[in-house]
Protein backbone atom coordinates (compact mmCIF):
# COMPACT_ATOMS: atom_id res chain seq x y z
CA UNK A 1 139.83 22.54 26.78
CA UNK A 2 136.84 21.13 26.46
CA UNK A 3 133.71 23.16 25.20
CA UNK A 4 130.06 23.32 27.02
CA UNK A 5 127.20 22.81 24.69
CA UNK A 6 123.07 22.62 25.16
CA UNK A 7 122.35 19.17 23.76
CA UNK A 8 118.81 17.51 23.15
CA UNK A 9 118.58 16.73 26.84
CA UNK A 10 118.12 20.28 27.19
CA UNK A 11 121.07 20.37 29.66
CA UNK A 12 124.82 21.67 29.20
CA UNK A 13 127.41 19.05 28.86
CA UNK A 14 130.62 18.65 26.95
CA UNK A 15 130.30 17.67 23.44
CA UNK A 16 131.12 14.01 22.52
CA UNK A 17 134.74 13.85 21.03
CA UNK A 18 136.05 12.10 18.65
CA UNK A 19 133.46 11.60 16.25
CA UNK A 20 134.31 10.22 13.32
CA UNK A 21 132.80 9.71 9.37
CA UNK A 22 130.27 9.41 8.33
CA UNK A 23 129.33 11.01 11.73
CA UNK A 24 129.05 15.50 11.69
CA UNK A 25 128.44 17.81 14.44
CA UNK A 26 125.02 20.44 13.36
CA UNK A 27 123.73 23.23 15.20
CA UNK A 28 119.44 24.08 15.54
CA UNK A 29 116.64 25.38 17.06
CA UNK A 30 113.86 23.22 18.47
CA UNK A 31 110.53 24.38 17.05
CA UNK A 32 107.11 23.09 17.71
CA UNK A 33 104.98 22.73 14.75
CA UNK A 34 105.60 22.24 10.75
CA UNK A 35 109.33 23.88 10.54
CA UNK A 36 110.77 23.19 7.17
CA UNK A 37 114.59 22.28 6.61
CA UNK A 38 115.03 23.42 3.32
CA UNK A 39 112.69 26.71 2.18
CA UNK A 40 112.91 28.88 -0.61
CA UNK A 41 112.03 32.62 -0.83
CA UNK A 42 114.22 35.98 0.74
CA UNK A 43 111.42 36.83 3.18
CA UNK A 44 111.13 33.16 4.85
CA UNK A 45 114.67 32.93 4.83
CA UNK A 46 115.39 36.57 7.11
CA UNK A 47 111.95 35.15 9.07
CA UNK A 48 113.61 32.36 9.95
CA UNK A 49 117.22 33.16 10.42
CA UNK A 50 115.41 36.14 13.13
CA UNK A 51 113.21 33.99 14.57
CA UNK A 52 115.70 31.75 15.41
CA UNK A 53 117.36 34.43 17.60
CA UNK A 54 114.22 35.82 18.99
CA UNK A 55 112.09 32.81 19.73
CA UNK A 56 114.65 30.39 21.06
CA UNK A 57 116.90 31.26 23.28
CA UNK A 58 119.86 28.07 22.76
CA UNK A 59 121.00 26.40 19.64
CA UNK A 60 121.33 22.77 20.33
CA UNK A 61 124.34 20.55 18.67
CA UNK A 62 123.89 17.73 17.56
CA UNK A 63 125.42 14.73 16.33
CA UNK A 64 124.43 13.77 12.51
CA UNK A 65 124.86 10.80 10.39
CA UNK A 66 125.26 11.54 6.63
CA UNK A 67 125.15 7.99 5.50
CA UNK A 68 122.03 6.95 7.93
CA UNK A 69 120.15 10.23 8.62
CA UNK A 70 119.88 9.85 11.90
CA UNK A 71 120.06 12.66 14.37
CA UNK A 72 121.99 11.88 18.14
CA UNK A 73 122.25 14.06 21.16
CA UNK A 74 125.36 15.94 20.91
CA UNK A 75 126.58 15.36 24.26
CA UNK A 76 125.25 11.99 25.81
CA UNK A 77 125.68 8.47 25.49
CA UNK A 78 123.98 5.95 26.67
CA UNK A 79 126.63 2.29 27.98
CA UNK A 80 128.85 4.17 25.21
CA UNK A 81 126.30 4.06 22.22
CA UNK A 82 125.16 7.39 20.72
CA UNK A 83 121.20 7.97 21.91
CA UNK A 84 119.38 8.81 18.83
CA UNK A 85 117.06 11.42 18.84
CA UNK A 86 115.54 12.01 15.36
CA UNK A 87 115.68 10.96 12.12
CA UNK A 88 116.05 13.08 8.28
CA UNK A 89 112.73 12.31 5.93
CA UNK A 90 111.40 13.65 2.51
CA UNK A 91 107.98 13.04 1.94
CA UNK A 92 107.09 16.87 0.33
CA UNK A 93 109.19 19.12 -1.47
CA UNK A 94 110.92 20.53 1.74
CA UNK A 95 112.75 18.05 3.55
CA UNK A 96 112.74 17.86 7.66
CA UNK A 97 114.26 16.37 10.69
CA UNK A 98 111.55 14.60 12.22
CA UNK A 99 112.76 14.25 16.56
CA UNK A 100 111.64 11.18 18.55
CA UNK A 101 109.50 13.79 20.19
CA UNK A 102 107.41 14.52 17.56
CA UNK A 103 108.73 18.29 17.40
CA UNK A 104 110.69 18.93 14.08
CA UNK A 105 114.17 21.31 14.65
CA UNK A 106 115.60 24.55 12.36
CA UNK A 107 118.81 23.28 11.14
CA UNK A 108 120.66 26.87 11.58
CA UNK A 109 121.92 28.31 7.85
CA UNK A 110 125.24 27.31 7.41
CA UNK A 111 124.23 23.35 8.17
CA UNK A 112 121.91 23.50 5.92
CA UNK A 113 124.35 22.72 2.88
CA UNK A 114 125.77 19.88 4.84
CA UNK A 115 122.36 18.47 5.18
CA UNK A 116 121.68 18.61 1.98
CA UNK A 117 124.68 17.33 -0.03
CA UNK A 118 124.83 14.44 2.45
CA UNK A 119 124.43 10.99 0.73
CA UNK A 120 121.33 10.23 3.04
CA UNK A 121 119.56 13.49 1.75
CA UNK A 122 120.63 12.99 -1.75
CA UNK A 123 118.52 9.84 -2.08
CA UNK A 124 115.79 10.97 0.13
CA UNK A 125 115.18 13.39 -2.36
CA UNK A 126 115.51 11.08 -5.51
CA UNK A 127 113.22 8.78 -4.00
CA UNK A 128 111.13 12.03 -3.52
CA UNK A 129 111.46 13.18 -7.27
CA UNK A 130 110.43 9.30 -8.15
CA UNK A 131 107.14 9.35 -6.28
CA UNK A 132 105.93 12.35 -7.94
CA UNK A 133 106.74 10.53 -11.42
CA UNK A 134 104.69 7.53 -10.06
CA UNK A 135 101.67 9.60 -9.20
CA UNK A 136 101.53 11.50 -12.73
């Protein structure tokens, strides 16, 4: 049986099969405007878990590489290549999915850990940690 999803494109499609590492399927919400991936705090975490329900109405999927960063429509391709659609940065303490669009997307909770222990992520956020020492 094959599951319907709302990709990128916006339309419903079947997901991609047979994905394989370092490739991972991840759910979000598209958001308009300075969404963080990562935040800290109780309150911004309920804010954001709610207004992920009440704001948007589908939960994309996603295709995500943990070895590149790079974000792909869930349920596309293009002459049998994924079609990238975004791309993982950390240039401030949170870091953030940057789309091709130039919208940013909520990575829903339990992605988030994926996200972050990914190998991509992990030296993202050294380099991160290394500018700061740079600018002391």
């Amino acid at each position: 049986m094959t599951s319907l999803t709302n990709c990128g494109c916006g339309e419903s499609a079947p997901l991609i099969s047979g994905i394989s590492k370092p490739h991972t399927y991840i759910q979000a919400t598209t958001h308009n405007g300075g969404w963080k991936l990562f935040e800290d705090g109780l309150w911004t975490a309920w804010f954001n878990y709610f207004s992920s329900y009440i704001f948007t109405f589908t939960h994309e999927k996603y295709i995500f590489n943990l070895e590149t960063g790079t974000l792909y429509l869930g349920c596309h391709t293009l002459d049998n290549q994924l079609v990238k659609v975004g791309q993982f940065s950390q240039e401030t303490e949170h870091p953030y999915i940057y789309m091709d669009d130039c919208s940013y997307i909520r990575v829903l909770p339990n992605y988030n850990n994926i996200i972050q222990n990914s190998p991509y992520a992990k030296k993202c956020h050294q380099k991160y940690i290394e500018s700061l020492k740079d600018d002391v």
